[in-house]
N, C-alpha and C. Protein backbone atom coordinates (compact mmCIF):
# COMPACT_ATOMS: atom_id res chain seq x y z
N UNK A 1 -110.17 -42.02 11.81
CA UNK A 1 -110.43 -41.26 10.59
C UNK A 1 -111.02 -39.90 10.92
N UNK A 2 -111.88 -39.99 11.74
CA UNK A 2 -112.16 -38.67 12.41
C UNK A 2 -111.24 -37.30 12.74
N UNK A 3 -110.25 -37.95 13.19
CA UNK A 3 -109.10 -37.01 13.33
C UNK A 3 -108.63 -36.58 12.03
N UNK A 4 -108.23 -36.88 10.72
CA UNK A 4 -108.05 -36.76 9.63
C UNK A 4 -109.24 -35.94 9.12
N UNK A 5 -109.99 -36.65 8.92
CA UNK A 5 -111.31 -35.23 8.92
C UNK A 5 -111.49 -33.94 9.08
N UNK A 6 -111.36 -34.23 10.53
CA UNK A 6 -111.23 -32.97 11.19
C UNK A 6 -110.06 -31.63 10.20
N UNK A 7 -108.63 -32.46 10.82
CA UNK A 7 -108.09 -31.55 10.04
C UNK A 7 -107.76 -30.71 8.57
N UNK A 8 -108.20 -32.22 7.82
CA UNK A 8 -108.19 -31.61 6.57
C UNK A 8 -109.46 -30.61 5.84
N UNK A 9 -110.98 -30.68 7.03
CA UNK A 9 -111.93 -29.95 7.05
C UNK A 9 -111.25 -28.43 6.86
N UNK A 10 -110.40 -28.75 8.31
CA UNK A 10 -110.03 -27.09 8.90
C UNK A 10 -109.07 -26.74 7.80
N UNK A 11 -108.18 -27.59 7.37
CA UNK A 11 -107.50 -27.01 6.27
C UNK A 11 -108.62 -26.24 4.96
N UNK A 12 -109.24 -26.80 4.50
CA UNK A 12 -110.28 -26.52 3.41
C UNK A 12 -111.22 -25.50 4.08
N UNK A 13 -111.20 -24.99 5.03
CA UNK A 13 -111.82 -23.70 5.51
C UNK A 13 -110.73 -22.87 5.51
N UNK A 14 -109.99 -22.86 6.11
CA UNK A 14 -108.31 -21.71 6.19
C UNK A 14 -107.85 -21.61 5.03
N UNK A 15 -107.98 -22.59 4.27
CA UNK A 15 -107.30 -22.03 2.73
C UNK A 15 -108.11 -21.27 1.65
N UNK A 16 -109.69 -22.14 1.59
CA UNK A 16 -110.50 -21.77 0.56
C UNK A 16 -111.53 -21.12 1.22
N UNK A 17 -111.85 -21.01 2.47
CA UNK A 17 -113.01 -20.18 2.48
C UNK A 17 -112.44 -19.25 3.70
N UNK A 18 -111.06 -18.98 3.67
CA UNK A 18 -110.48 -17.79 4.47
C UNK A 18 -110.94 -18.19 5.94
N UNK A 19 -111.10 -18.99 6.31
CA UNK A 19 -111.33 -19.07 8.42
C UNK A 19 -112.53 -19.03 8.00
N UNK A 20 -113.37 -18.93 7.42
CA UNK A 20 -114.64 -18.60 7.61
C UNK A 20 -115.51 -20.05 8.13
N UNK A 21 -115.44 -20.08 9.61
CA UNK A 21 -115.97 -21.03 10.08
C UNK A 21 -117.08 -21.30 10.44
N UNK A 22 -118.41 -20.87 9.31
CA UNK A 22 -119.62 -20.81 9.12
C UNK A 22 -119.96 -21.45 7.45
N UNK A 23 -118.37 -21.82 7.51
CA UNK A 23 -118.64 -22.47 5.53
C UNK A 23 -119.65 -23.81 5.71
N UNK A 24 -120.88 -23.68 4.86
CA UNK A 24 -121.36 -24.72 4.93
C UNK A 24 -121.14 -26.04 3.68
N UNK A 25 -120.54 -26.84 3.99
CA UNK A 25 -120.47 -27.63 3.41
C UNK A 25 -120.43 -28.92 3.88
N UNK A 26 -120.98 -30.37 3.92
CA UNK A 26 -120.83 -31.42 4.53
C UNK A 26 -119.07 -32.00 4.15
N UNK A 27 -118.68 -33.01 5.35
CA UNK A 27 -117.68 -33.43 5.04
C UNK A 27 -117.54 -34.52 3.58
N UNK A 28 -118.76 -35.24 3.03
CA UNK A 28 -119.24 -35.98 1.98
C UNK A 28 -118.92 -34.99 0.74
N UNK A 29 -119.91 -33.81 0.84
CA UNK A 29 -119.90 -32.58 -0.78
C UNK A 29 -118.81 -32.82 -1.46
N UNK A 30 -119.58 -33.54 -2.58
CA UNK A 30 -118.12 -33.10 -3.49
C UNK A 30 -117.60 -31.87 -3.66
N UNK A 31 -115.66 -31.36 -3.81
CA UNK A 31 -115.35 -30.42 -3.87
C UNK A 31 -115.82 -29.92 -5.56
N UNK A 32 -115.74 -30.21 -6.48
CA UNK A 32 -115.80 -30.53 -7.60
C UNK A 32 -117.62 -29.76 -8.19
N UNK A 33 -118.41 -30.68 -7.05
CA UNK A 33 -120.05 -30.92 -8.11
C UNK A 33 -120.22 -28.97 -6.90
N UNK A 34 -119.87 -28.89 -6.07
CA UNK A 34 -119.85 -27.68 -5.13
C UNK A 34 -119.04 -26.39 -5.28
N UNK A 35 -118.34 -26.44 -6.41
CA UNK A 35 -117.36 -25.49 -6.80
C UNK A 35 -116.51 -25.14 -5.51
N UNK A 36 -116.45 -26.17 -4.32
CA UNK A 36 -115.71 -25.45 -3.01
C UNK A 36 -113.88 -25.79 -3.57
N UNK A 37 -113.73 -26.49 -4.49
CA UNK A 37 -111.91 -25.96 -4.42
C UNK A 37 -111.92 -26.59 -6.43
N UNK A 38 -110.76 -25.85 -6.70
CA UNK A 38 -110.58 -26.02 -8.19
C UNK A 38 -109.29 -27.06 -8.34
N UNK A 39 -108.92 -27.15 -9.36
CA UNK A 39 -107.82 -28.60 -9.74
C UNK A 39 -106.26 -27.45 -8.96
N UNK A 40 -106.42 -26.43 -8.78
CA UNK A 40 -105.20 -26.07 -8.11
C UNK A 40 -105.05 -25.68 -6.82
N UNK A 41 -106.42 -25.89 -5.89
CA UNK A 41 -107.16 -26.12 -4.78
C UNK A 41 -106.98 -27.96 -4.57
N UNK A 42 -106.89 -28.38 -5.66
CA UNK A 42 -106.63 -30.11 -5.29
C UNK A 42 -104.91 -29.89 -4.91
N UNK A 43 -104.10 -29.45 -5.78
CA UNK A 43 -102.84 -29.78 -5.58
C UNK A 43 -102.49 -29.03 -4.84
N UNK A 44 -103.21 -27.83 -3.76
CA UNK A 44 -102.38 -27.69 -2.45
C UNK A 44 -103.03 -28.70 -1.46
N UNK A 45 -104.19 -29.03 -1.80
CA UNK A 45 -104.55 -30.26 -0.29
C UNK A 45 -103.38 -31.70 -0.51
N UNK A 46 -103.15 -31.87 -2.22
CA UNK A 46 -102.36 -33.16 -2.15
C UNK A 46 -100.76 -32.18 -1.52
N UNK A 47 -100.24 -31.29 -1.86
CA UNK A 47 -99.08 -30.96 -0.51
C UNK A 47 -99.23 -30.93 0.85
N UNK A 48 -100.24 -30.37 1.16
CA UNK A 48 -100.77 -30.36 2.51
C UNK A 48 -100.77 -31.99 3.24
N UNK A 49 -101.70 -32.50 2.40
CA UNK A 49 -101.63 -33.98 2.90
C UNK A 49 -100.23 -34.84 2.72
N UNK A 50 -99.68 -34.81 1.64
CA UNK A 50 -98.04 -35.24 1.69
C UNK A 50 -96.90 -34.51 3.00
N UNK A 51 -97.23 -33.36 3.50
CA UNK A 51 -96.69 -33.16 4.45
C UNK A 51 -97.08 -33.54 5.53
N UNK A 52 -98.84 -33.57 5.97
CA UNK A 52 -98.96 -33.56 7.24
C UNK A 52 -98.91 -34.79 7.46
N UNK A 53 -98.82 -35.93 6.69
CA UNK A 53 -99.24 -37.42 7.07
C UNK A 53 -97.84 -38.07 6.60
N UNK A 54 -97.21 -37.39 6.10
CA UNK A 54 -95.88 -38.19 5.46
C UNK A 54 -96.24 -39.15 5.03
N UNK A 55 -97.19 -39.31 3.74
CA UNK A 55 -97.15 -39.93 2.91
C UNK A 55 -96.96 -39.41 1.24
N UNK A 56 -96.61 -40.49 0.60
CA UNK A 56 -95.88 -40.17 -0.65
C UNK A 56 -97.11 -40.40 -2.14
N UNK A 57 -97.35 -39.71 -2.82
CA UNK A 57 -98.64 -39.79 -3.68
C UNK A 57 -97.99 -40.37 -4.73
N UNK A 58 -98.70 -41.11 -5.76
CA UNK A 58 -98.17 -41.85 -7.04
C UNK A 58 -99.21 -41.17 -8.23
N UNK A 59 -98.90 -40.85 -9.12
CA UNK A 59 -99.46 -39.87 -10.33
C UNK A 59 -101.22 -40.52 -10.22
N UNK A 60 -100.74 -41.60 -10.13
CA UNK A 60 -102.34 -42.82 -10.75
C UNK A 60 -103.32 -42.55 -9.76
N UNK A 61 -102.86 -42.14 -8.38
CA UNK A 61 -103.55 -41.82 -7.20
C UNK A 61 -104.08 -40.49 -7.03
N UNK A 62 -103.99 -39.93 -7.96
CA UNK A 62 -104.62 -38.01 -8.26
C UNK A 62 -105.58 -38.50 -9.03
N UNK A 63 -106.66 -38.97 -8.81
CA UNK A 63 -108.06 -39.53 -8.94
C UNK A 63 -109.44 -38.46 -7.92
N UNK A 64 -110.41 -38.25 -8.54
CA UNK A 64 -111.59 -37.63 -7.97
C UNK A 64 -111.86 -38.86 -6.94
N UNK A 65 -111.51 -40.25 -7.06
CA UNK A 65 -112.50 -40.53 -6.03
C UNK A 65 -111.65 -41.30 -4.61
N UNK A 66 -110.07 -40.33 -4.69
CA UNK A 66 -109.15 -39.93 -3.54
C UNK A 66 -109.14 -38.15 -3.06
N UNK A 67 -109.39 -37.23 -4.12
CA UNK A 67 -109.47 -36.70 -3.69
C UNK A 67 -110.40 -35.24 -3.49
N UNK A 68 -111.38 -36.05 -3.93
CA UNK A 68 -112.92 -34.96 -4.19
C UNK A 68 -113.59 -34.37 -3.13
N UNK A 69 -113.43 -34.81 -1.80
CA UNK A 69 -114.18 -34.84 -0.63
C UNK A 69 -113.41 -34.78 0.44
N UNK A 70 -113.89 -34.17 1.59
CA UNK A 70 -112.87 -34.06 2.55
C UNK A 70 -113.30 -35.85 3.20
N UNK A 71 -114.41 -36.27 3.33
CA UNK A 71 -113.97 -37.79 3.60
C UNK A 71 -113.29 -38.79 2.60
N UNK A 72 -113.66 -38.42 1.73
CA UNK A 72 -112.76 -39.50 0.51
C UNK A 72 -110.94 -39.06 0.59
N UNK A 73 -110.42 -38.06 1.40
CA UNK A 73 -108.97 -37.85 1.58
C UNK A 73 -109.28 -38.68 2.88
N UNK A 74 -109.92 -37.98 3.67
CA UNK A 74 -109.20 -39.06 4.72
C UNK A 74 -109.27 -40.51 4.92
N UNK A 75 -110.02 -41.35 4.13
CA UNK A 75 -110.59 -42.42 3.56
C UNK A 75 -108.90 -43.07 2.42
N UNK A 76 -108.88 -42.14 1.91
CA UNK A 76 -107.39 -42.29 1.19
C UNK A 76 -106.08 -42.39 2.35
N UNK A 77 -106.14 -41.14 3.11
CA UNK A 77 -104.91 -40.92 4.12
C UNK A 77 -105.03 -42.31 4.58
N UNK A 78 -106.33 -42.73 5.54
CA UNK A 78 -105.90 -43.69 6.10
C UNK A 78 -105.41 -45.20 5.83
N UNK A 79 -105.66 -45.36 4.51
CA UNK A 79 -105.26 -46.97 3.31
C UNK A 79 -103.79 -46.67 3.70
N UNK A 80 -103.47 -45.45 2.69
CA UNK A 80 -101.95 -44.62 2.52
C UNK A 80 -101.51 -45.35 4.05
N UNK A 81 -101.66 -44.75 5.08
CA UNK A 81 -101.00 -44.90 6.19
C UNK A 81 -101.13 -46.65 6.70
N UNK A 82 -102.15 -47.25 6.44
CA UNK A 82 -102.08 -48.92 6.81
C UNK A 82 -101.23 -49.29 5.80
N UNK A 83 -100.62 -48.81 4.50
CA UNK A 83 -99.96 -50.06 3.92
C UNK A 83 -98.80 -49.58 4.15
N UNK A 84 -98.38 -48.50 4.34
CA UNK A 84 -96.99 -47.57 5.32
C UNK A 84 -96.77 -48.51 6.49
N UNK A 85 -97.53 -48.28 7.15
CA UNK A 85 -96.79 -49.39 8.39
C UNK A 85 -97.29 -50.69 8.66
N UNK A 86 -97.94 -51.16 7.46
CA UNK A 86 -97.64 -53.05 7.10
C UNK A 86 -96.41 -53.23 6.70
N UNK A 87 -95.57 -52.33 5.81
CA UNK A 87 -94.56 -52.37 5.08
C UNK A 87 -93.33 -52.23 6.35
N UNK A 88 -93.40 -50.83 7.43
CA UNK A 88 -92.30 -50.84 7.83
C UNK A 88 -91.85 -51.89 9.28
């Protein structure tokens, strides 16, 4: 999960706080209660994450408590990805 972290951190610095790799924010902060990304700041991390993980999102799954936090995505990515390859 760490690895997921990681990147979707670095994504949420390169997109919303321009590279600025002095953004302080914990990986926990809500994006939401922190004003660090808005509902159209959610739907480029849910493309971002549908591309980088090749997984597929379901309407019901655009929930704050999948995708409010950079650990609560990767907390999501990684379910997403165990029932992906229970299935295949």
């Amino acid at each position: 999960m760490q690895c997921v972290e990681q990147e979707v951190r670095q994504f949420v610095i390169d997109n919303f706080f321009f590279g600025d790799g002095d953004a302080e924010f914990s990986n926990g902060d809500s994006f939401m209660e922190k004003g660090l990304v808005d509902s159209l700041g959610v739907l480029n991390l849910v493309a971002f994450v549908c591309g980088k993980y090749d997984i597929s999102i379901e309407d019901g799954e655009l929930v704050p408590e999948n995708w409010d936090s950079v650990r609560r995505i990767a907390m999501f990515v990684e379910r997403k990805q165990s029932v992906k390859a229970a299935v295949q």
